[in-house]
PDB file of N, CA and C in Angstrom:
ATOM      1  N   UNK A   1     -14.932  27.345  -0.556  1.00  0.00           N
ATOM      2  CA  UNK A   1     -14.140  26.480   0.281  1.00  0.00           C
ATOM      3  C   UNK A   1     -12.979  27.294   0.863  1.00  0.00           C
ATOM      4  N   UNK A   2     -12.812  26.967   2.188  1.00  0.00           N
ATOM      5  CA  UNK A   2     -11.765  27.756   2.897  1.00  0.00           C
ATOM      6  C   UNK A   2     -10.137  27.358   2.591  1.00  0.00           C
ATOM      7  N   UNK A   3      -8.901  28.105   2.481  1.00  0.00           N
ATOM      8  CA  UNK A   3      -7.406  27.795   2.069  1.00  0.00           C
ATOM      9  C   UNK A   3      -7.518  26.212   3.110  1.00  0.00           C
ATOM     10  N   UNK A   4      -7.356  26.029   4.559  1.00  0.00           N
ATOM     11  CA  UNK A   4      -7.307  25.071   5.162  1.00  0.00           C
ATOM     12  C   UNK A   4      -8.316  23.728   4.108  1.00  0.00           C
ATOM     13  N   UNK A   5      -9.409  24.045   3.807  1.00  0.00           N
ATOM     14  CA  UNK A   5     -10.334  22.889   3.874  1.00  0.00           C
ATOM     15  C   UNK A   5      -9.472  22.442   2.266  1.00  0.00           C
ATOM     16  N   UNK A   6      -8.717  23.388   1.228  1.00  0.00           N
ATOM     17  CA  UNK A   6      -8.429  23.279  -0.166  1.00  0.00           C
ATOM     18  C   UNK A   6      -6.998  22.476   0.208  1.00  0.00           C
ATOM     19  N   UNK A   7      -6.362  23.087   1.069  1.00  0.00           N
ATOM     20  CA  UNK A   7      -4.905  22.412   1.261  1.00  0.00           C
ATOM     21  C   UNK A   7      -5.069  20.896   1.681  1.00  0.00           C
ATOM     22  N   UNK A   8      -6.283  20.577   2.521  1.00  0.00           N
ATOM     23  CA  UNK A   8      -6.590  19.161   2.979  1.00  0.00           C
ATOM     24  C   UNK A   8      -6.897  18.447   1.532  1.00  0.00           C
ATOM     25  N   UNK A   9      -7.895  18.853   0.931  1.00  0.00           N
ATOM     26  CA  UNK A   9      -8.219  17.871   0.001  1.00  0.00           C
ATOM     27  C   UNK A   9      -6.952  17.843  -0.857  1.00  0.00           C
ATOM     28  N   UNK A  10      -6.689  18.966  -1.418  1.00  0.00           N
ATOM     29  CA  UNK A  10      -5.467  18.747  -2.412  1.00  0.00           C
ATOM     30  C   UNK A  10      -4.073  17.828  -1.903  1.00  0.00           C
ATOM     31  N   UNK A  11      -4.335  17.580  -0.490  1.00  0.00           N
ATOM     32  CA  UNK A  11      -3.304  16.674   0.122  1.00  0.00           C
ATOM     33  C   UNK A  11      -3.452  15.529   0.111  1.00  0.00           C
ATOM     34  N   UNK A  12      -4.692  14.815   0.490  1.00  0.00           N
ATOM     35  CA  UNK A  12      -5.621  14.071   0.640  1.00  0.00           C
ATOM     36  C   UNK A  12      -5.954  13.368  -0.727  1.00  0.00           C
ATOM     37  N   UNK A  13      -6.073  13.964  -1.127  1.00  0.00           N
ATOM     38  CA  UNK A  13      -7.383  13.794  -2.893  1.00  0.00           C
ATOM     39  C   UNK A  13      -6.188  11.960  -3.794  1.00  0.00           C
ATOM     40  N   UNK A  14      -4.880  12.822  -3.946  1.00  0.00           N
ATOM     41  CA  UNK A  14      -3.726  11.277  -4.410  1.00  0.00           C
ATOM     42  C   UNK A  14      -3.766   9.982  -3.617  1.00  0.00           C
ATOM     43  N   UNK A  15      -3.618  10.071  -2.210  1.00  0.00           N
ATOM     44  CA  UNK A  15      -3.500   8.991  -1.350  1.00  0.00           C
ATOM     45  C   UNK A  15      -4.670   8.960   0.124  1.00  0.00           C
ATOM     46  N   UNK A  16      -6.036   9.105  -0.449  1.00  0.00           N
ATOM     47  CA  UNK A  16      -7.318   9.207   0.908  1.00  0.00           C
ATOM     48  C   UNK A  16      -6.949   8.880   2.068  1.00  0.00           C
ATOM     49  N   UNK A  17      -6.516   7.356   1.779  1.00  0.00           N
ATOM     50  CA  UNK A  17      -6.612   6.427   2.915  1.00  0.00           C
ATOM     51  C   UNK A  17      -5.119   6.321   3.651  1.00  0.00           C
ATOM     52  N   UNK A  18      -4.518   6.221   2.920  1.00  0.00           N
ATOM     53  CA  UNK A  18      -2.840   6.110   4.075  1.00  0.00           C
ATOM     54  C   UNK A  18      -2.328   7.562   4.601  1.00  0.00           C
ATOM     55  N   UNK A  19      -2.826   8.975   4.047  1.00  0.00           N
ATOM     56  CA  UNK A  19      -2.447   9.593   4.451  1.00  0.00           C
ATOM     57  C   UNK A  19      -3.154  10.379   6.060  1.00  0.00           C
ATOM     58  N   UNK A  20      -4.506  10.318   5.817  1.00  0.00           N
ATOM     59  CA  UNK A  20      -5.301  10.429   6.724  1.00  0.00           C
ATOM     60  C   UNK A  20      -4.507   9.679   8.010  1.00  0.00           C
ATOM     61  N   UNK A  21      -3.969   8.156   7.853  1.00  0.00           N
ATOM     62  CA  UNK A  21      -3.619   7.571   9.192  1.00  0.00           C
ATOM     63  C   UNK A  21      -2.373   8.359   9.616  1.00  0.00           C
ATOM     64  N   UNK A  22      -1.613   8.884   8.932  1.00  0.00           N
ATOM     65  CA  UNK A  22      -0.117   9.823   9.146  1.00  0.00           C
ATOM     66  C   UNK A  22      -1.010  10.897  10.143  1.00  0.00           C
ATOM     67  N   UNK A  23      -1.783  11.635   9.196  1.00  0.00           N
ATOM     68  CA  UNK A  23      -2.166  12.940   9.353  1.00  0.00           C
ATOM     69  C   UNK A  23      -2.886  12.857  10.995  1.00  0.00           C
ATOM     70  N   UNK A  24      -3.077  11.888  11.213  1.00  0.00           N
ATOM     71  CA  UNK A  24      -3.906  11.984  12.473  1.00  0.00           C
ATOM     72  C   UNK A  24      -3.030  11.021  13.376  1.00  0.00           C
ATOM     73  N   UNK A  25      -1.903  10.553  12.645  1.00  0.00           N
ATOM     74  CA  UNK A  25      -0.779   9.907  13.954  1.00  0.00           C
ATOM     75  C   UNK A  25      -1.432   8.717  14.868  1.00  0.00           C
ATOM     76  N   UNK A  26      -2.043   8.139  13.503  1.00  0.00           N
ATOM     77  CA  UNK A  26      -2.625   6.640  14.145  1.00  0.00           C
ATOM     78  C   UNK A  26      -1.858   5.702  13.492  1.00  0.00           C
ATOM     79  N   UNK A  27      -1.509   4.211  13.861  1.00  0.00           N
ATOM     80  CA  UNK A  27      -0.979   3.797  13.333  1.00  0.00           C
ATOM     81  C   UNK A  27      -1.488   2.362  12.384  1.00  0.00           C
ATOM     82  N   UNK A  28      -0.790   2.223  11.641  1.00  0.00           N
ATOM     83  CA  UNK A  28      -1.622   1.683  10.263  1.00  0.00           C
ATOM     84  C   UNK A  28      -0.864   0.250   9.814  1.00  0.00           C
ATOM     85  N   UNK A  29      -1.434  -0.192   8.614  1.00  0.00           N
ATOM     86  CA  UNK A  29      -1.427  -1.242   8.549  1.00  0.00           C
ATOM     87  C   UNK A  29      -1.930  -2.026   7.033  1.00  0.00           C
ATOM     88  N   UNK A  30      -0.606  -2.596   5.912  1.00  0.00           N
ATOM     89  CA  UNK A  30      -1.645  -2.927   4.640  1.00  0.00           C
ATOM     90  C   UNK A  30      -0.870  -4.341   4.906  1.00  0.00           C
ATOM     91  N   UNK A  31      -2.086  -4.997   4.470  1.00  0.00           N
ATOM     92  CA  UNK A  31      -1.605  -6.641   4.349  1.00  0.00           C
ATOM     93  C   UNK A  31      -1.777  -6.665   3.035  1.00  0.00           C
ATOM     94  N   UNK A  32      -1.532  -7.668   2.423  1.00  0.00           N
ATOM     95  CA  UNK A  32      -2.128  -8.023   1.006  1.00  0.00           C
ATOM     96  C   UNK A  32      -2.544  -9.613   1.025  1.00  0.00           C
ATOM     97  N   UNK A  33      -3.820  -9.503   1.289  1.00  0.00           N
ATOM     98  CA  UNK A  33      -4.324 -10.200   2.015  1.00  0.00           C
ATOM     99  C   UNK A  33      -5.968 -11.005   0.758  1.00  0.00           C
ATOM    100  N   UNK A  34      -5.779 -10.191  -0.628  1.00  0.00           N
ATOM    101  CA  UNK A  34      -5.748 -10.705  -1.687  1.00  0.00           C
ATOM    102  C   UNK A  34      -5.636 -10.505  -2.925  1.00  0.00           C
ATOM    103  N   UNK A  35      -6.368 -11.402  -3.845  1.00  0.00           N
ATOM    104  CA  UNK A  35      -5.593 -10.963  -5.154  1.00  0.00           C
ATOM    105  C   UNK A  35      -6.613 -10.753  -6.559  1.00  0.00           C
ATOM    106  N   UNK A  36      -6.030 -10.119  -7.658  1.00  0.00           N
ATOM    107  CA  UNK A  36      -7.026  -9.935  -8.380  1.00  0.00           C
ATOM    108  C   UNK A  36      -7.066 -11.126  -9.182  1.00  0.00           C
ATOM    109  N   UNK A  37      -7.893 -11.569 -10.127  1.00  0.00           N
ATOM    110  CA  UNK A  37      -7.673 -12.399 -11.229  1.00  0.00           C
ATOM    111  C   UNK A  37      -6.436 -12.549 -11.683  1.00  0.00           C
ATOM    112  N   UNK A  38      -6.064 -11.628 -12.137  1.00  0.00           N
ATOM    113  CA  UNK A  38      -4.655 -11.484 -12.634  1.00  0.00           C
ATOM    114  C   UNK A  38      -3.182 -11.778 -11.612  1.00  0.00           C
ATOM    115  N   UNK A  39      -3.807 -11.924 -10.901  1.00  0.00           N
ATOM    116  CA  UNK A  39      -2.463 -12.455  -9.539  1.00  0.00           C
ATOM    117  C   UNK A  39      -1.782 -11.090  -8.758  1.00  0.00           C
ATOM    118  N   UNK A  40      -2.395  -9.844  -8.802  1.00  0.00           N
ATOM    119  CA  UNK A  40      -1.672  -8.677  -8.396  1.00  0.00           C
ATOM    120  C   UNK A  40      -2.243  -8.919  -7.317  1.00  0.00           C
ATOM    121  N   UNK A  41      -1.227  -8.175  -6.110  1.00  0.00           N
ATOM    122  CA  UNK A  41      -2.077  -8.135  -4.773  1.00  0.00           C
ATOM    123  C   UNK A  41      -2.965  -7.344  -4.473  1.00  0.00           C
ATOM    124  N   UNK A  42      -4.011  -7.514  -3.837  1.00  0.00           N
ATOM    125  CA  UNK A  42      -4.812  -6.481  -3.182  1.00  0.00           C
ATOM    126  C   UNK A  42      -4.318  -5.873  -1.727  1.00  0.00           C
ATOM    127  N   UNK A  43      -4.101  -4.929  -1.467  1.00  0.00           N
ATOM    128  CA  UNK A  43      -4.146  -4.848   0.197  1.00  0.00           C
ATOM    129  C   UNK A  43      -5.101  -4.229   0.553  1.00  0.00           C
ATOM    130  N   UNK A  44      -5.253  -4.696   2.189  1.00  0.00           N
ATOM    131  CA  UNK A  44      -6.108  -4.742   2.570  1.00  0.00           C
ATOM    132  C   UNK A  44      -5.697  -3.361   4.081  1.00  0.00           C
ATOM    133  N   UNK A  45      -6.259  -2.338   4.366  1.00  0.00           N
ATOM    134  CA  UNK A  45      -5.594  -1.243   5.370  1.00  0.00           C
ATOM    135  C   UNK A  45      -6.244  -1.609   6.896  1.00  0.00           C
ATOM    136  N   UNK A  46      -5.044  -1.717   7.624  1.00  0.00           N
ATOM    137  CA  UNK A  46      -6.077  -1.772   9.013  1.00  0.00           C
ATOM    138  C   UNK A  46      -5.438  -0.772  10.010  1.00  0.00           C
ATOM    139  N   UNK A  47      -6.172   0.359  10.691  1.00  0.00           N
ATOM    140  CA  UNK A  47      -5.957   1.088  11.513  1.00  0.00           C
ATOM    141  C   UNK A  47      -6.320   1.273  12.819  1.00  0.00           C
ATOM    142  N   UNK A  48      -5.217   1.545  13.623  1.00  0.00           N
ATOM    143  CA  UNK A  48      -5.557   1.252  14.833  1.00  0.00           C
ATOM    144  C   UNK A  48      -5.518   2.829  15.909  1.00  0.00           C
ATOM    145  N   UNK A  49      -5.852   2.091  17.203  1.00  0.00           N
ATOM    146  CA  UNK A  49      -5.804   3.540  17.809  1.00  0.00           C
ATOM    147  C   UNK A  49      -4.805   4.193  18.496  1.00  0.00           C
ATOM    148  N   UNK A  50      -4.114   5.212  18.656  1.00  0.00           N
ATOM    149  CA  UNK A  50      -3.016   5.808  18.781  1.00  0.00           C
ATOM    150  C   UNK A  50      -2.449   4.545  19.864  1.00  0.00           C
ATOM    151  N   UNK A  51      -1.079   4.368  19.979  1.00  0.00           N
ATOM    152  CA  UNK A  51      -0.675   3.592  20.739  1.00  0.00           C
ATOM    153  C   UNK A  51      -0.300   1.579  20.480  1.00  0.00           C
ATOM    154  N   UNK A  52      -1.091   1.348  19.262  1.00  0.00           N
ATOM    155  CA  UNK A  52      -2.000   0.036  19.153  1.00  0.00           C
ATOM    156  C   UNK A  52      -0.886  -0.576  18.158  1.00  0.00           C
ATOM    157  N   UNK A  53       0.283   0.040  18.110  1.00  0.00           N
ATOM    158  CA  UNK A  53       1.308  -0.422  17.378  1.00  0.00           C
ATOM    159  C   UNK A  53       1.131  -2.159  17.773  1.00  0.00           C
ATOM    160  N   UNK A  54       1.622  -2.584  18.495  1.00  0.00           N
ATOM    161  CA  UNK A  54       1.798  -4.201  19.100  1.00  0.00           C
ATOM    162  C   UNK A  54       0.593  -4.368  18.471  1.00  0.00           C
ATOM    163  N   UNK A  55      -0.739  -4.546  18.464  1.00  0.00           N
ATOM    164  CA  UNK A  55      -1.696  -5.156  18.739  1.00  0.00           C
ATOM    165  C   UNK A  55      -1.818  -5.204  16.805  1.00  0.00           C
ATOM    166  N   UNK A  56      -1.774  -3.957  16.134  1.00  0.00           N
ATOM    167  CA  UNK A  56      -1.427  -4.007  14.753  1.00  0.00           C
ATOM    168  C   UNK A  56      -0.476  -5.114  13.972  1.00  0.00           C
ATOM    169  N   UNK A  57       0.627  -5.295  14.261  1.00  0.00           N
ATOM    170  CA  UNK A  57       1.744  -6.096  14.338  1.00  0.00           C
ATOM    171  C   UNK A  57       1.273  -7.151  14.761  1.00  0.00           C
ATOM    172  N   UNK A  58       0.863  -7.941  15.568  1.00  0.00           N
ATOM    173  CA  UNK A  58       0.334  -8.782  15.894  1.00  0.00           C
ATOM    174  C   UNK A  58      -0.685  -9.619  14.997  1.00  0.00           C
ATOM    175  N   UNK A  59      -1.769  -8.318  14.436  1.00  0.00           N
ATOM    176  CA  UNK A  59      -2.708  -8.779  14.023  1.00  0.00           C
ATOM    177  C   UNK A  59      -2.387  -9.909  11.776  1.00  0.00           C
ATOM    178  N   UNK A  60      -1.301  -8.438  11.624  1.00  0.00           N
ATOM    179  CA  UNK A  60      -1.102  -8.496  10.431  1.00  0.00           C
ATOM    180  C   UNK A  60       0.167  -9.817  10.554  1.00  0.00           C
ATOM    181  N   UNK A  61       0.827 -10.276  11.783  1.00  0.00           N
ATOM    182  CA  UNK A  61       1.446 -11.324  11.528  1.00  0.00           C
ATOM    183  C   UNK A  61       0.856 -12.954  11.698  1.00  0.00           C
ATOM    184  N   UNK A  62      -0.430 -12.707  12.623  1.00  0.00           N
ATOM    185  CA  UNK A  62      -1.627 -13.838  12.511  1.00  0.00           C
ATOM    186  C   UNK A  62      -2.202 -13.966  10.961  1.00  0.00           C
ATOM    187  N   UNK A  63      -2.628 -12.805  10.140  1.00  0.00           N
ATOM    188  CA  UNK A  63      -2.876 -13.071   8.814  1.00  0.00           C
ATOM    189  C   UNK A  63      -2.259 -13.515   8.294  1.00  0.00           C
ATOM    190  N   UNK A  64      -0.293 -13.325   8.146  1.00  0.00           N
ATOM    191  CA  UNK A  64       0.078 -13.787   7.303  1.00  0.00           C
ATOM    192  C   UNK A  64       0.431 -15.284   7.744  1.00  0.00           C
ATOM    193  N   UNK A  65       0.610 -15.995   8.439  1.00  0.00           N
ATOM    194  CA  UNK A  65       0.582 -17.565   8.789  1.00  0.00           C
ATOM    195  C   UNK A  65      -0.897 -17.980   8.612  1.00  0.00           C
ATOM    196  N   UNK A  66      -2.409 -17.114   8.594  1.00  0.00           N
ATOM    197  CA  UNK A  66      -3.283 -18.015   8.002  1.00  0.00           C
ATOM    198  C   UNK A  66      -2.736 -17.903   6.313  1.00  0.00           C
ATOM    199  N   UNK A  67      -2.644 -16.833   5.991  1.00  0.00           N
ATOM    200  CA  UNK A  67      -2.768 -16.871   4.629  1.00  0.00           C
ATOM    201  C   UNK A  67      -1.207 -16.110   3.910  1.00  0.00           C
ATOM    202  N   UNK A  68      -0.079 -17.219   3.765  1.00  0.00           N
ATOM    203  CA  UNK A  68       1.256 -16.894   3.531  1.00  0.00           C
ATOM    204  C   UNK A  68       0.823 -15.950   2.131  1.00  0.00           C
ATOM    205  N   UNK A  69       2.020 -15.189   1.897  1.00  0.00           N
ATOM    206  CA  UNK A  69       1.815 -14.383   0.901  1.00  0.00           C
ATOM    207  C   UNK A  69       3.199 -13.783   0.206  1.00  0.00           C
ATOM    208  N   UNK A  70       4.681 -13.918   1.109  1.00  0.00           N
ATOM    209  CA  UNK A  70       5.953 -13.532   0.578  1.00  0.00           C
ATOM    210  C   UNK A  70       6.292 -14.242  -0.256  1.00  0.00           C
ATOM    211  N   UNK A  71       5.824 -15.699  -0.228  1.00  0.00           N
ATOM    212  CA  UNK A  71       6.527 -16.223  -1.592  1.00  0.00           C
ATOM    213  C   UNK A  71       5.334 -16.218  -2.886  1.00  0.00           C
ATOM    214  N   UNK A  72       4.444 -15.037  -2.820  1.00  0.00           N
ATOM    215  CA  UNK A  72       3.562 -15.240  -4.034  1.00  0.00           C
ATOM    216  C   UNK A  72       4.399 -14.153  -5.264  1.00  0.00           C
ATOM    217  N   UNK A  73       4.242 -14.440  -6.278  1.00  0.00           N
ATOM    218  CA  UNK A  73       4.382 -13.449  -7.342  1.00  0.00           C
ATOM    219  C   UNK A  73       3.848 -13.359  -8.547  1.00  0.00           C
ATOM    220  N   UNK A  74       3.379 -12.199  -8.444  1.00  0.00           N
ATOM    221  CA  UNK A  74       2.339 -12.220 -10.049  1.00  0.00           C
ATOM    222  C   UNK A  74       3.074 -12.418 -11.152  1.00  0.00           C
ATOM    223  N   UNK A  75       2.278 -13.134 -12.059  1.00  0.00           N
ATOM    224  CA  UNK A  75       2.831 -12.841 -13.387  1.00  0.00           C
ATOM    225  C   UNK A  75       3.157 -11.859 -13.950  1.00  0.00           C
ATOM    226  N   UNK A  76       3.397 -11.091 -14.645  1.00  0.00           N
ATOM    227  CA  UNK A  76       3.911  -9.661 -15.671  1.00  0.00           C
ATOM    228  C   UNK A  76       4.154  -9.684 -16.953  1.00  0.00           C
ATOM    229  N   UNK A  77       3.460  -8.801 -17.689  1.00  0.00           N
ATOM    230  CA  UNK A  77       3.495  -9.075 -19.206  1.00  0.00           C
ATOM    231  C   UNK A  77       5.041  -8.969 -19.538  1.00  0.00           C
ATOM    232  N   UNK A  78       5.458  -9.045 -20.849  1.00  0.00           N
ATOM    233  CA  UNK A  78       6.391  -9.262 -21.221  1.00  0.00           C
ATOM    234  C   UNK A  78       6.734  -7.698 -21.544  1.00  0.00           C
ATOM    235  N   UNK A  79       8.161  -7.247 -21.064  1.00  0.00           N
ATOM    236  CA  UNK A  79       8.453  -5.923 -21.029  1.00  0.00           C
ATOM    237  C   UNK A  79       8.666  -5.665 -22.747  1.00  0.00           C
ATOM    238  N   UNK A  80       8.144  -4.780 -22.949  1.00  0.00           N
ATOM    239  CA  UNK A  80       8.644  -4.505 -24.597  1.00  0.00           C
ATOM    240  C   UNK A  80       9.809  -4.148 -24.443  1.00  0.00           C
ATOM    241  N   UNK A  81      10.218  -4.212 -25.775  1.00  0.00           N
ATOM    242  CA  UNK A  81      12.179  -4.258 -26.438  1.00  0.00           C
ATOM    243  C   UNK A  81      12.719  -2.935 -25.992  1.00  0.00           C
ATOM    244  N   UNK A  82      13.580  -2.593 -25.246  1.00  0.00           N
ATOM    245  CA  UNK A  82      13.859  -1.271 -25.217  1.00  0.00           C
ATOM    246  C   UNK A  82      15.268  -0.983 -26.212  1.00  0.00           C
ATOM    247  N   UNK A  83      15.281   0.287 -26.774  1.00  0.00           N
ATOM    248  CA  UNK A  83      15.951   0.291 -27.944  1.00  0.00           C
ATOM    249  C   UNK A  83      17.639  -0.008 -27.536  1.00  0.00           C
ATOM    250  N   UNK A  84      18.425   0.386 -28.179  1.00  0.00           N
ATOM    251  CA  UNK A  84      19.737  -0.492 -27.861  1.00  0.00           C
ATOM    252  C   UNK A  84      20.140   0.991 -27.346  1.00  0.00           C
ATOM    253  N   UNK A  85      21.330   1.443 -26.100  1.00  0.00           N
ATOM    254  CA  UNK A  85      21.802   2.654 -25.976  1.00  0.00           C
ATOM    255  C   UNK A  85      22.615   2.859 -27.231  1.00  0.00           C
ATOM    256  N   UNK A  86      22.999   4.360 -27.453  1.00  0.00           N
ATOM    257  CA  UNK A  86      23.656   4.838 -28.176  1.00  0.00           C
ATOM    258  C   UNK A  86      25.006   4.494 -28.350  1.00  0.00           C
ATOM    259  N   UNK A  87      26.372   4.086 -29.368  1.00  0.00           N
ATOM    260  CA  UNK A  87      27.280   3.317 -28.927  1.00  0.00           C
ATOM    261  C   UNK A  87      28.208   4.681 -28.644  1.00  0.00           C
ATOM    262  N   UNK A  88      29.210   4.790 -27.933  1.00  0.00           N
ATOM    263  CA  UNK A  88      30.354   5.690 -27.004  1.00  0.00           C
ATOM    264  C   UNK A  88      30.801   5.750 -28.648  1.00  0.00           C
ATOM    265  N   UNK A  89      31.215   7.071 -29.084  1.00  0.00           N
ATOM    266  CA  UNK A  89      32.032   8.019 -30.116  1.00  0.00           C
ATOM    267  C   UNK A  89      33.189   7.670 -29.502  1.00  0.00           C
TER     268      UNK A  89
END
């Protein structure tokens, strides 16, 4: 494998999908648009073609009036005890 083709993946390889839309200066798009069992969101990526900002924006603000989503919040387990700080000498 060539330095170029190693520097892509090793760039690539953590974040596939959102970085690719940077890397190629298209502009992008995550709704969370659903959810798992557990109530976490899913998002959902939509990319558009250079320029398509409005039409992006547009699209992801029609989703969220079909399907509201700012006032959702998952549940979360219960944070374990964290120990007490040390008391000031």
């Amino acid at each position: 494998m060539r330095l170029v083709e190693k520097l892509a993946v090793a760039n690539l390889e953590p974040a596939p999908f959102t970085q690719l839309a940077n890397v190629t200066g298209r502009p992008a798009s995550s709704v969370p648009l659903a959810r798992t069992s557990s109530g976490l969101p899913l998002g959902i990526q939509f990319v558009g073609r250079p320029g398509s900002e409005p039409e992006l924006l547009a699209l992801a603000a029609q989703l969220e009036r079909a399907r509201p989503w700012a006032h959702l919040r998952p549940s979360l387990p219960d944070s374990p005890s964290l120990p007490d700080s040390p008391s000031a000498a």
